[in-house]
N, C-alpha and C. Protein backbone atom coordinates (compact mmCIF):
# COMPACT_ATOMS: atom_id res chain seq x y z
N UNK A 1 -121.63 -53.24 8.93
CA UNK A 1 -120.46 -52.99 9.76
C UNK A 1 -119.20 -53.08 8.90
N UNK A 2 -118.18 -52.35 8.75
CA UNK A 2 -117.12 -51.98 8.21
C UNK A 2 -115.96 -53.02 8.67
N UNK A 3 -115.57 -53.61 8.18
CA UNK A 3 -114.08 -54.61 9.08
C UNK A 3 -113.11 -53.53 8.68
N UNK A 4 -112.50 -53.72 9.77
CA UNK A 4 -111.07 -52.65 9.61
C UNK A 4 -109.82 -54.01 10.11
N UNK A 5 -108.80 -53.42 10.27
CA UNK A 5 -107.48 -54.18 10.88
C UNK A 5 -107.16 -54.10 12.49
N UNK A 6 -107.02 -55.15 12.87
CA UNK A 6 -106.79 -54.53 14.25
C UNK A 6 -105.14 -54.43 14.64
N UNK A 7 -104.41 -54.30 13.60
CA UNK A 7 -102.54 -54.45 13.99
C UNK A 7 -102.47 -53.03 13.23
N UNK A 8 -101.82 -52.21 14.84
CA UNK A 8 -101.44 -50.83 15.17
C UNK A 8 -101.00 -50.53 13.73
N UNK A 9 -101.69 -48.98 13.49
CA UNK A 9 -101.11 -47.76 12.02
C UNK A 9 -101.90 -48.76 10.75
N UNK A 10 -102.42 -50.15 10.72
CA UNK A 10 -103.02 -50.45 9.25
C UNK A 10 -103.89 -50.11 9.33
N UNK A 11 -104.25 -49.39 7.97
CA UNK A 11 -105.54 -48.24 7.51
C UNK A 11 -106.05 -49.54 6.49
N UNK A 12 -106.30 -50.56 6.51
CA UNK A 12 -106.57 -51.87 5.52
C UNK A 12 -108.52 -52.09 6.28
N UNK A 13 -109.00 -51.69 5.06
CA UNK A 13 -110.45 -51.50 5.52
C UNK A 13 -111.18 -53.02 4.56
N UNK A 14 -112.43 -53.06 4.91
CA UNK A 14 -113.18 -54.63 3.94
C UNK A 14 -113.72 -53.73 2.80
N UNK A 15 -113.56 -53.94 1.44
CA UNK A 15 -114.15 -53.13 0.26
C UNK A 15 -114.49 -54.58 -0.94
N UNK A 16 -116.07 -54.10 -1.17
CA UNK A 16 -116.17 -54.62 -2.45
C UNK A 16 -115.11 -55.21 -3.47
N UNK A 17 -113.79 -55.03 -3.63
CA UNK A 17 -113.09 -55.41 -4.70
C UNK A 17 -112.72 -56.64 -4.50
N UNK A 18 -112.47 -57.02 -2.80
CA UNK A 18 -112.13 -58.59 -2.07
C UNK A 18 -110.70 -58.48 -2.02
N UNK A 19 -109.98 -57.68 -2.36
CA UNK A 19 -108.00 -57.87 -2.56
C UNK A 19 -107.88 -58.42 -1.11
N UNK A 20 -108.63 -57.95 0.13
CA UNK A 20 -107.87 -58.25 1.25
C UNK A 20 -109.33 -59.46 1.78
N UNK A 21 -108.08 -60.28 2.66
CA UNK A 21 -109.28 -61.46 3.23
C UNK A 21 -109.04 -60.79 5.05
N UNK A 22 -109.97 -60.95 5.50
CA UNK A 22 -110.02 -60.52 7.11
C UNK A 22 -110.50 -61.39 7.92
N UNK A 23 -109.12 -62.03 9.19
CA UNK A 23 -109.29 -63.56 9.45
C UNK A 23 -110.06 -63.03 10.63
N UNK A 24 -110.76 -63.44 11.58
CA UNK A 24 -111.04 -63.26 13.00
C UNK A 24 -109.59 -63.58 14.37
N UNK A 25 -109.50 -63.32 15.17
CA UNK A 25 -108.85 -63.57 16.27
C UNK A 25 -109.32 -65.61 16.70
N UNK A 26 -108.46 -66.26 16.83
CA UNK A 26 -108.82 -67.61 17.36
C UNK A 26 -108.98 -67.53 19.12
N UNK A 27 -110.13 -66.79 19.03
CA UNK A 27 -110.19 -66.90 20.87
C UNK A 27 -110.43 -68.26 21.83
N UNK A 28 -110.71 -68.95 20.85
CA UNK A 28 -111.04 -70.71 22.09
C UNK A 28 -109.40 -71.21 21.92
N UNK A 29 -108.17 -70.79 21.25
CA UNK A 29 -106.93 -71.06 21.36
C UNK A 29 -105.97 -70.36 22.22
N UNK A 30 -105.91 -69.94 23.07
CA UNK A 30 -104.91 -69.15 24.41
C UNK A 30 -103.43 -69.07 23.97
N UNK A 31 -103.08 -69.91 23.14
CA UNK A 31 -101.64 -69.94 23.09
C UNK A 31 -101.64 -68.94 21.64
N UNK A 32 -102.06 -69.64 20.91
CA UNK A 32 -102.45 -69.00 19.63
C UNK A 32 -102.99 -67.14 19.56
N UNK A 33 -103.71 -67.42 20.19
CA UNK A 33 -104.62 -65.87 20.44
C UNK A 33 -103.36 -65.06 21.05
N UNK A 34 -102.32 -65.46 22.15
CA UNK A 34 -101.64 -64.68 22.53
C UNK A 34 -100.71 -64.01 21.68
N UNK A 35 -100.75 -65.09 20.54
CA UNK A 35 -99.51 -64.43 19.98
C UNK A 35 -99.76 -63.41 18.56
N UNK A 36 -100.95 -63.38 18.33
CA UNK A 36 -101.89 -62.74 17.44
C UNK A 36 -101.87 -61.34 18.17
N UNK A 37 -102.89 -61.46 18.93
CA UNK A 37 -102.45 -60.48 19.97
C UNK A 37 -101.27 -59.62 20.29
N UNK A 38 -99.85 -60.23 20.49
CA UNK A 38 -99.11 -59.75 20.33
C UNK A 38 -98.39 -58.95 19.37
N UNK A 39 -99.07 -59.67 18.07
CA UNK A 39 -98.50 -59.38 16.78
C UNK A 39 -99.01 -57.95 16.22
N UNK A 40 -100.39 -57.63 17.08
CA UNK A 40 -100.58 -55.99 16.59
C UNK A 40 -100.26 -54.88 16.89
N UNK A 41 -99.17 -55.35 17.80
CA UNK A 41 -98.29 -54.11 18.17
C UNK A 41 -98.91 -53.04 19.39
N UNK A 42 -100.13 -53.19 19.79
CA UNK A 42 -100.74 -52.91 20.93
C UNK A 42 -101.06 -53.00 22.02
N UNK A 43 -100.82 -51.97 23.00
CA UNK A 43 -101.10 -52.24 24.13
C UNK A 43 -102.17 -52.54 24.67
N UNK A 44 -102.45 -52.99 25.57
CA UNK A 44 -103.79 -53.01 26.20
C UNK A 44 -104.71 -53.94 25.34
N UNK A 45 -104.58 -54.59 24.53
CA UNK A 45 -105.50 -54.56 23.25
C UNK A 45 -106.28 -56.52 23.39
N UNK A 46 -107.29 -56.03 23.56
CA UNK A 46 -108.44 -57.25 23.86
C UNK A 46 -109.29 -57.39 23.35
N UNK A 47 -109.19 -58.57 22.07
CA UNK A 47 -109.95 -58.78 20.86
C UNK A 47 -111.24 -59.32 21.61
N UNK A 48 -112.31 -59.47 20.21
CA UNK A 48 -113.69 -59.73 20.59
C UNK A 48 -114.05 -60.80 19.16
N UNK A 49 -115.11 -61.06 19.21
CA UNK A 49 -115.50 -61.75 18.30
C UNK A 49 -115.61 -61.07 16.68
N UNK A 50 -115.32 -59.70 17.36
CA UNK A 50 -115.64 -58.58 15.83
C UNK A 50 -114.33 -58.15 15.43
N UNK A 51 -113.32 -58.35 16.31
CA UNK A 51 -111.97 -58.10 15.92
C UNK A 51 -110.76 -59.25 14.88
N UNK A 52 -110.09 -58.39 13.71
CA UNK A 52 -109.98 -58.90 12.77
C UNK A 52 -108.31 -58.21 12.51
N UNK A 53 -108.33 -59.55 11.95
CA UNK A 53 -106.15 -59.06 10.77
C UNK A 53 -106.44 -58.78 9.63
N UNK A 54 -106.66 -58.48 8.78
CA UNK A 54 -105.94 -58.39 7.45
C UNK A 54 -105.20 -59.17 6.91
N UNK A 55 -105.27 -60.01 5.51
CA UNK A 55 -104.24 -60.78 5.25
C UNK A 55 -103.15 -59.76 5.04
N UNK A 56 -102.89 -59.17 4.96
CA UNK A 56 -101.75 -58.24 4.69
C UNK A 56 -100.32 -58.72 5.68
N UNK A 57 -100.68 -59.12 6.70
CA UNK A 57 -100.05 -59.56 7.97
C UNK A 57 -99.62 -60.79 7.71
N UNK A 58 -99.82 -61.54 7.15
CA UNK A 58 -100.03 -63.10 6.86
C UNK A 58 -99.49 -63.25 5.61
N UNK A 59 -98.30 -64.45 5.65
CA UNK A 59 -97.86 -65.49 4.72
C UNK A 59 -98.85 -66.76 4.42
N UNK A 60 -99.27 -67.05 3.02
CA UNK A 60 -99.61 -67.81 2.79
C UNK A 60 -98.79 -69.20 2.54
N UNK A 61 -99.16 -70.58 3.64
CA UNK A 61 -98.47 -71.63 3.61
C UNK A 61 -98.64 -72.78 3.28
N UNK A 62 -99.65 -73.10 3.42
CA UNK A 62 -100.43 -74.11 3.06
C UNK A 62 -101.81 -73.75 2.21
N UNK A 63 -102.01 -74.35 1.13
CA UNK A 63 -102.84 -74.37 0.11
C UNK A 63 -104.16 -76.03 0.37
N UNK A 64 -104.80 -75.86 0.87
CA UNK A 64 -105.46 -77.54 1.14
C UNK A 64 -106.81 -78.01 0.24
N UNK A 65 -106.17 -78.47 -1.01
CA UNK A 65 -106.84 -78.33 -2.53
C UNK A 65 -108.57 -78.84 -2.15
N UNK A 66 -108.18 -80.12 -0.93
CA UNK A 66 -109.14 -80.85 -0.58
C UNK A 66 -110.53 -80.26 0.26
N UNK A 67 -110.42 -79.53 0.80
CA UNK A 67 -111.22 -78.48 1.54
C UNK A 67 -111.16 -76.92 1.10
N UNK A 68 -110.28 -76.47 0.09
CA UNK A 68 -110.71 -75.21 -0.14
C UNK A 68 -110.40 -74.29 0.74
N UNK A 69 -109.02 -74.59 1.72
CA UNK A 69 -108.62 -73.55 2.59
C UNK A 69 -107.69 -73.14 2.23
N UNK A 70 -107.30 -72.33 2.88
CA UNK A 70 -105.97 -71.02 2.57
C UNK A 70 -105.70 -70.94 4.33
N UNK A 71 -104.49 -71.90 4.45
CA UNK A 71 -103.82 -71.27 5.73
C UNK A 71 -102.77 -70.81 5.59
N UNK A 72 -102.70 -69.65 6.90
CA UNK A 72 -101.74 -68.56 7.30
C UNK A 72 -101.13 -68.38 8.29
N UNK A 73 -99.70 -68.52 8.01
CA UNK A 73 -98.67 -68.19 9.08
C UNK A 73 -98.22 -66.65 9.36
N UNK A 74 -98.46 -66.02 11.21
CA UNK A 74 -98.60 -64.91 11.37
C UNK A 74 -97.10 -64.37 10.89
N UNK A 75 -96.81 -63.43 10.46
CA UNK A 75 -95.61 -62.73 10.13
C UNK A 75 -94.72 -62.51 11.69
């Protein structure tokens, strides 16, 4: 299965090279999810468990040396 972007006009596809990371939607968060949601510029638009951002969308803010994460604040 191909990951694509789900925020309206990005042509940002998943390819072998890794440049882009592709987060999932946080659906058990309502407040959070809404505003993700909001952020793709779409109407109607009702993510699933297969629906995905692009870091492209995303500021990197936190670095957490201790666990090996990379968190992101939505643009």
């Amino acid at each position: 299965m191909v990951q694509t972007c789900s925020v309206a006009f990005c042509k940002s596809r998943k390819t072998s090279s890794g440049d882009l990371h592709f987060f999932s939607f946080p659906l058990k968060n309502p407040d959070l999810l809404q505003h993700w949601v909001s952020a793709t510029k779409k109407d109607l638009f009702f993510p699933n468990r297969w629906s995905k951002i692009c870091s492209n969308h995303f500021l990197p803010i936190i670095i957490d040396n201790l666990l090996g994460n990379l968190y992101f604040k939505i643009e």
